[in-house]
C-alpha atoms as a PDB file:
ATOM      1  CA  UNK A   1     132.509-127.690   1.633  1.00  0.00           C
ATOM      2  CA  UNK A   2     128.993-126.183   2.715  1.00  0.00           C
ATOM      3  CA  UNK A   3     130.879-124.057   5.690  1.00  0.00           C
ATOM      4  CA  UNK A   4     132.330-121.587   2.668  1.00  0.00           C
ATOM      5  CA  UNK A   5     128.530-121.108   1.154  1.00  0.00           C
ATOM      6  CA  UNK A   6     127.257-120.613   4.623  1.00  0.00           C
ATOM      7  CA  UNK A   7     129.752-117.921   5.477  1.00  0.00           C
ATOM      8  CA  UNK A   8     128.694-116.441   2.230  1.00  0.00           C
ATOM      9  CA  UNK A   9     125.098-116.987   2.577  1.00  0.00           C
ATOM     10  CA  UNK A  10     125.148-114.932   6.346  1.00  0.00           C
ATOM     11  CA  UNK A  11     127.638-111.966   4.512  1.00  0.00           C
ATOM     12  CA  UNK A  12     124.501-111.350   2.474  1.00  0.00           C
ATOM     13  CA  UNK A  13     121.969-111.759   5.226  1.00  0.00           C
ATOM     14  CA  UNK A  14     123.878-109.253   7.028  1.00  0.00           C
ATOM     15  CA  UNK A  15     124.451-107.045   4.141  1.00  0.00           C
ATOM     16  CA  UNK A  16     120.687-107.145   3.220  1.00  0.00           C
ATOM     17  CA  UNK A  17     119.805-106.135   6.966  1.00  0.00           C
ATOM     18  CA  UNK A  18     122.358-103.559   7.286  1.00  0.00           C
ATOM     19  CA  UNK A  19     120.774-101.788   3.998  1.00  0.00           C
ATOM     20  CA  UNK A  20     117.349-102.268   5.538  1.00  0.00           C
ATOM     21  CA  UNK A  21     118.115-100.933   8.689  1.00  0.00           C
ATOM     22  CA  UNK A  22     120.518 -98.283   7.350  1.00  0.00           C
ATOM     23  CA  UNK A  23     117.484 -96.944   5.173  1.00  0.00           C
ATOM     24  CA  UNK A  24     114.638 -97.394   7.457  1.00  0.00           C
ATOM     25  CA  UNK A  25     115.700 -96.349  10.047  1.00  0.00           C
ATOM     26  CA  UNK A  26     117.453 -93.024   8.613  1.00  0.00           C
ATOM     27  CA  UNK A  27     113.693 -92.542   7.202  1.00  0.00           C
ATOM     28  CA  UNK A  28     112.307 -92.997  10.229  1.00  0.00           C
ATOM     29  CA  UNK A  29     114.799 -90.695  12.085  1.00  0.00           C
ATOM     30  CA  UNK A  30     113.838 -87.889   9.626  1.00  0.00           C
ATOM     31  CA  UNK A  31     110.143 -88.239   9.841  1.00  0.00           C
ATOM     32  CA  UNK A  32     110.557 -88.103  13.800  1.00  0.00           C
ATOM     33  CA  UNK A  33     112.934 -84.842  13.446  1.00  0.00           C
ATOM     34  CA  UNK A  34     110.390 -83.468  10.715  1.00  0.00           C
ATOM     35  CA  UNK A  35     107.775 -83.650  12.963  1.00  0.00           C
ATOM     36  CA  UNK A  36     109.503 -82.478  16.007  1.00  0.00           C
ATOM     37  CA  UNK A  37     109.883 -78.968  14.341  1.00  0.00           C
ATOM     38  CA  UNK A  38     112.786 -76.745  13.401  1.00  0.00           C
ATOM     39  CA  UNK A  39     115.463 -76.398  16.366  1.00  0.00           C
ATOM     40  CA  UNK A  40     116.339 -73.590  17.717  1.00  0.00           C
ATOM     41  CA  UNK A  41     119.825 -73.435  19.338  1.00  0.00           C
ATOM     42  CA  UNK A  42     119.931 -69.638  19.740  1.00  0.00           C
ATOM     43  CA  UNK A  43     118.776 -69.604  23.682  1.00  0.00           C
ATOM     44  CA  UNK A  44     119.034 -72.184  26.166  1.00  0.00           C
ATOM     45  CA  UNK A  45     115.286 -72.218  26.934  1.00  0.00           C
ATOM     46  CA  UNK A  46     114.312 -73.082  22.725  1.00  0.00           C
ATOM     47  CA  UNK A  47     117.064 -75.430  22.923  1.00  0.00           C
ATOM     48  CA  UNK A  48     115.940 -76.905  25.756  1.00  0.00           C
ATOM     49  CA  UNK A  49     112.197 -77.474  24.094  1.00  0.00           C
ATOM     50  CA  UNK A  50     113.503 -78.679  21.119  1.00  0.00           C
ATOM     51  CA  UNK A  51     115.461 -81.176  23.607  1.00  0.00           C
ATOM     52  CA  UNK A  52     112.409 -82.115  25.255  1.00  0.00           C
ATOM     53  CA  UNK A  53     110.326 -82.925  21.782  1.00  0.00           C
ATOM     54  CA  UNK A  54     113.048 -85.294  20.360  1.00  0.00           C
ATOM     55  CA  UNK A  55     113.870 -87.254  23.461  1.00  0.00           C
ATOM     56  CA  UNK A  56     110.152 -87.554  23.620  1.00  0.00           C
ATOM     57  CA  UNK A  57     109.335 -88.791  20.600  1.00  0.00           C
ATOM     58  CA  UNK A  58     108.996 -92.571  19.951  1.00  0.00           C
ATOM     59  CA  UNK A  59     109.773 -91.780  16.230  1.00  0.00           C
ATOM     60  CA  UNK A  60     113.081 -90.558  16.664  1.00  0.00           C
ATOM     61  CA  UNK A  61     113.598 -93.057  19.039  1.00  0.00           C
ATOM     62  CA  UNK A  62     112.744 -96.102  16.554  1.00  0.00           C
ATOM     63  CA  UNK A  63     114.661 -94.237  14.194  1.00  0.00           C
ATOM     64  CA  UNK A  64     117.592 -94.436  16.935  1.00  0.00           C
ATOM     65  CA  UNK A  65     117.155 -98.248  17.789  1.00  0.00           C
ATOM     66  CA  UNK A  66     117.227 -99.173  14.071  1.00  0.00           C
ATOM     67  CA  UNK A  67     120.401 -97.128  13.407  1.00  0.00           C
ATOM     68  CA  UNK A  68     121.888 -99.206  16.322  1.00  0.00           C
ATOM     69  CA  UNK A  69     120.947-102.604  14.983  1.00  0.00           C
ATOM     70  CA  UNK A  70     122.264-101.447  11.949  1.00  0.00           C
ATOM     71  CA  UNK A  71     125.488-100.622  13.494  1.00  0.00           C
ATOM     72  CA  UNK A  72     125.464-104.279  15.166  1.00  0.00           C
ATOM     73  CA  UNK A  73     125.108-105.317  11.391  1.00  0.00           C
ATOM     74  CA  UNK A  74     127.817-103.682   9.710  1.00  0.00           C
ATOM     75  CA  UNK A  75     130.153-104.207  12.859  1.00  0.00           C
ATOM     76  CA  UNK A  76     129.085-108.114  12.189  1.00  0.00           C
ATOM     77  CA  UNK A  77     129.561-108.146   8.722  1.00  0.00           C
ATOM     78  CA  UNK A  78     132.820-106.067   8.629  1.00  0.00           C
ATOM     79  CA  UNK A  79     134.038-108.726  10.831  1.00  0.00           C
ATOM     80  CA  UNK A  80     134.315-111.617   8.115  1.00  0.00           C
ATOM     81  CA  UNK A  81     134.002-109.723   4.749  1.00  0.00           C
ATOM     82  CA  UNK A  82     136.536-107.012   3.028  1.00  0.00           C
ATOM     83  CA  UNK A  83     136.030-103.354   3.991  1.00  0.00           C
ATOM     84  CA  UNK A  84     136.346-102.700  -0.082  1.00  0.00           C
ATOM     85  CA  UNK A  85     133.243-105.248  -0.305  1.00  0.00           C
ATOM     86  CA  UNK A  86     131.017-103.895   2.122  1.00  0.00           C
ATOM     87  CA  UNK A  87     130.893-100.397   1.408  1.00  0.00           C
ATOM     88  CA  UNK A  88     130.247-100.216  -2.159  1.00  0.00           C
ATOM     89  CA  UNK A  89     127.565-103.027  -1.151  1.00  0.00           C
ATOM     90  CA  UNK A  90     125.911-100.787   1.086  1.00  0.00           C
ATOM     91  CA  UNK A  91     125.824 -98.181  -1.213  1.00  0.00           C
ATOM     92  CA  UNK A  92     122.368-100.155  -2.564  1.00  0.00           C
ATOM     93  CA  UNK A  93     120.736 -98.008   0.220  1.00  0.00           C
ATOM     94  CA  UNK A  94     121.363 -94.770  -1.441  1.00  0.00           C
ATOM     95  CA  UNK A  95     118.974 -96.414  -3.798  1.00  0.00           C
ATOM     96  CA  UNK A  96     116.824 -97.258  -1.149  1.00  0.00           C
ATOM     97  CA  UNK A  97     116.653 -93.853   1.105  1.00  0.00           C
ATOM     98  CA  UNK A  98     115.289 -91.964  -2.032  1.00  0.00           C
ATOM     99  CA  UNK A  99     112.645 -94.222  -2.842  1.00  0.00           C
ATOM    100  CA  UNK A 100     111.716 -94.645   0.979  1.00  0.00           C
ATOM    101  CA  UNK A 101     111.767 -90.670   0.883  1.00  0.00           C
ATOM    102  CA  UNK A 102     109.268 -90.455  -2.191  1.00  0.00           C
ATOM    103  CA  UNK A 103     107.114 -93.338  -0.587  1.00  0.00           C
ATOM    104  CA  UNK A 104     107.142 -92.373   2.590  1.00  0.00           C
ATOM    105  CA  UNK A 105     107.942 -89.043   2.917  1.00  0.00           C
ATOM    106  CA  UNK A 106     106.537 -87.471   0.108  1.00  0.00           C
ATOM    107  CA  UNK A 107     109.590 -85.897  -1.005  1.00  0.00           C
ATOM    108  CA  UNK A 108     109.929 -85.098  -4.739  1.00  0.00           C
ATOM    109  CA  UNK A 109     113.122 -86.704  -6.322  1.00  0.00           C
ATOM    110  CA  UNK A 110     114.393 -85.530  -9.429  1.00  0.00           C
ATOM    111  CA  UNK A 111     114.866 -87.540 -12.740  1.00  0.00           C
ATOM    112  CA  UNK A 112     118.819 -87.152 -12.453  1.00  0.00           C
ATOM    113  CA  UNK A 113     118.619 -88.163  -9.223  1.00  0.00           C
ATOM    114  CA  UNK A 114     116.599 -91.279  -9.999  1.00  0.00           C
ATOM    115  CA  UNK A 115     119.579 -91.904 -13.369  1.00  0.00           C
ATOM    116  CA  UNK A 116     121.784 -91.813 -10.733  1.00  0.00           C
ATOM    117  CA  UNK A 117     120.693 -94.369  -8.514  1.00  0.00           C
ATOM    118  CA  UNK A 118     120.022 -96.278 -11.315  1.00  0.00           C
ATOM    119  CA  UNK A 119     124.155 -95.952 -12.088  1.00  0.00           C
ATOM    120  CA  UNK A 120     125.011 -96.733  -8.079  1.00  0.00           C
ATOM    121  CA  UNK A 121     122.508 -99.900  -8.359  1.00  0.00           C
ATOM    122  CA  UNK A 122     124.789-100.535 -11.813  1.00  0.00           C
ATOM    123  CA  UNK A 123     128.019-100.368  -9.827  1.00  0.00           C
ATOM    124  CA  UNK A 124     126.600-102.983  -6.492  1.00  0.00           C
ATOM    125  CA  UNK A 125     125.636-105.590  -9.269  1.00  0.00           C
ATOM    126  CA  UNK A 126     129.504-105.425 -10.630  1.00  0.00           C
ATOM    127  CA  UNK A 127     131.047-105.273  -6.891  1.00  0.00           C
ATOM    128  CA  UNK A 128     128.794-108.628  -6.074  1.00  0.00           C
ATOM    129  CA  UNK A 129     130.051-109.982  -8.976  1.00  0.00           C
ATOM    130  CA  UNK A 130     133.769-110.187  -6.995  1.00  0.00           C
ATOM    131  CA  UNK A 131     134.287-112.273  -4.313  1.00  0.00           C
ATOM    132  CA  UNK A 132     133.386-110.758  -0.720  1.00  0.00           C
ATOM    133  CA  UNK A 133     136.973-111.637   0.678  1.00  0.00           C
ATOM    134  CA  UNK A 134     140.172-111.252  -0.330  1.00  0.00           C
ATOM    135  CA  UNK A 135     142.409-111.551   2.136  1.00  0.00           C
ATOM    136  CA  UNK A 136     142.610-114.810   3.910  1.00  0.00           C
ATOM    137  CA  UNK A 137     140.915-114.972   7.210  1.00  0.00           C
ATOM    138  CA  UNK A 138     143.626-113.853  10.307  1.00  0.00           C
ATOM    139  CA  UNK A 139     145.803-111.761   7.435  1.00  0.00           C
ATOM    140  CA  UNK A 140     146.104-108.733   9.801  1.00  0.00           C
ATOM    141  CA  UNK A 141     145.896-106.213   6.627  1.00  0.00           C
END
């Protein structure tokens, strides 16, 4: 009976890094393209700068790798748990991104932005409350 408990215990690992990831490296993306300056797409030769600044900036490409891992992640976990599970999960990192933003970003978030996360952090502690699968494993639905 432990192989159940483990299958649930990796669905959260995953789930955990995939909000991580997700969050992180979305934050990190945006610093890099924040500090690579406004893009200009109006003429070849500004777009071609503005080319030449993000493919050359180890931010953006950090950002990149951790958006990949986090699309190994949600592949992984999408694999074994419901769709209707996973999504709402992941909506924890809308939680997350605007605190990384304050933190790290020094954005300014607003206080019905903040009640707001507070409501989608409301609805992922219902949705864990459900089981992660309902459909039997091989059920093509």
């Amino acid at each position: 009976m432990t192989a159940p408990k483990t299958h649930h215990t990796k669905t959260y690992v995953l789930l955990f890094l995939l909000v991580l990831l997700g969050s992180v490296g979305n934050t990190i993306l945006s610093k890099g393209m924040k500090d690579a300056g406004d893009l200009d797409i109006s003429h070849f030769a500004s777009l071609a700068a503005g080319a030449a600044r993000v493919l050359t900036s180890g931010t953006i490409w950090a950002g990149i790798a951790m958006m990949l891992a986090f699309m190994v992640c949600h592949m992984l976990v999408l694999s074994w748990a419901d769709y209707s599970f996973v999504m709402p999960f992941s909506a924890i990192a809308y939680a997350l991104v605007p605190l990384l933003a304050y933190l790290f970003l020094h954005e300014q978030v607003s206080t019905a932005r903040w009640i707001g996360i507070v409501l989608i952090v409301l609805g992922v502690v219902l949705i864990n409350r459900t089981p992660h699968r309902t459909t039997p494993q091989g059920t093509p639905d």
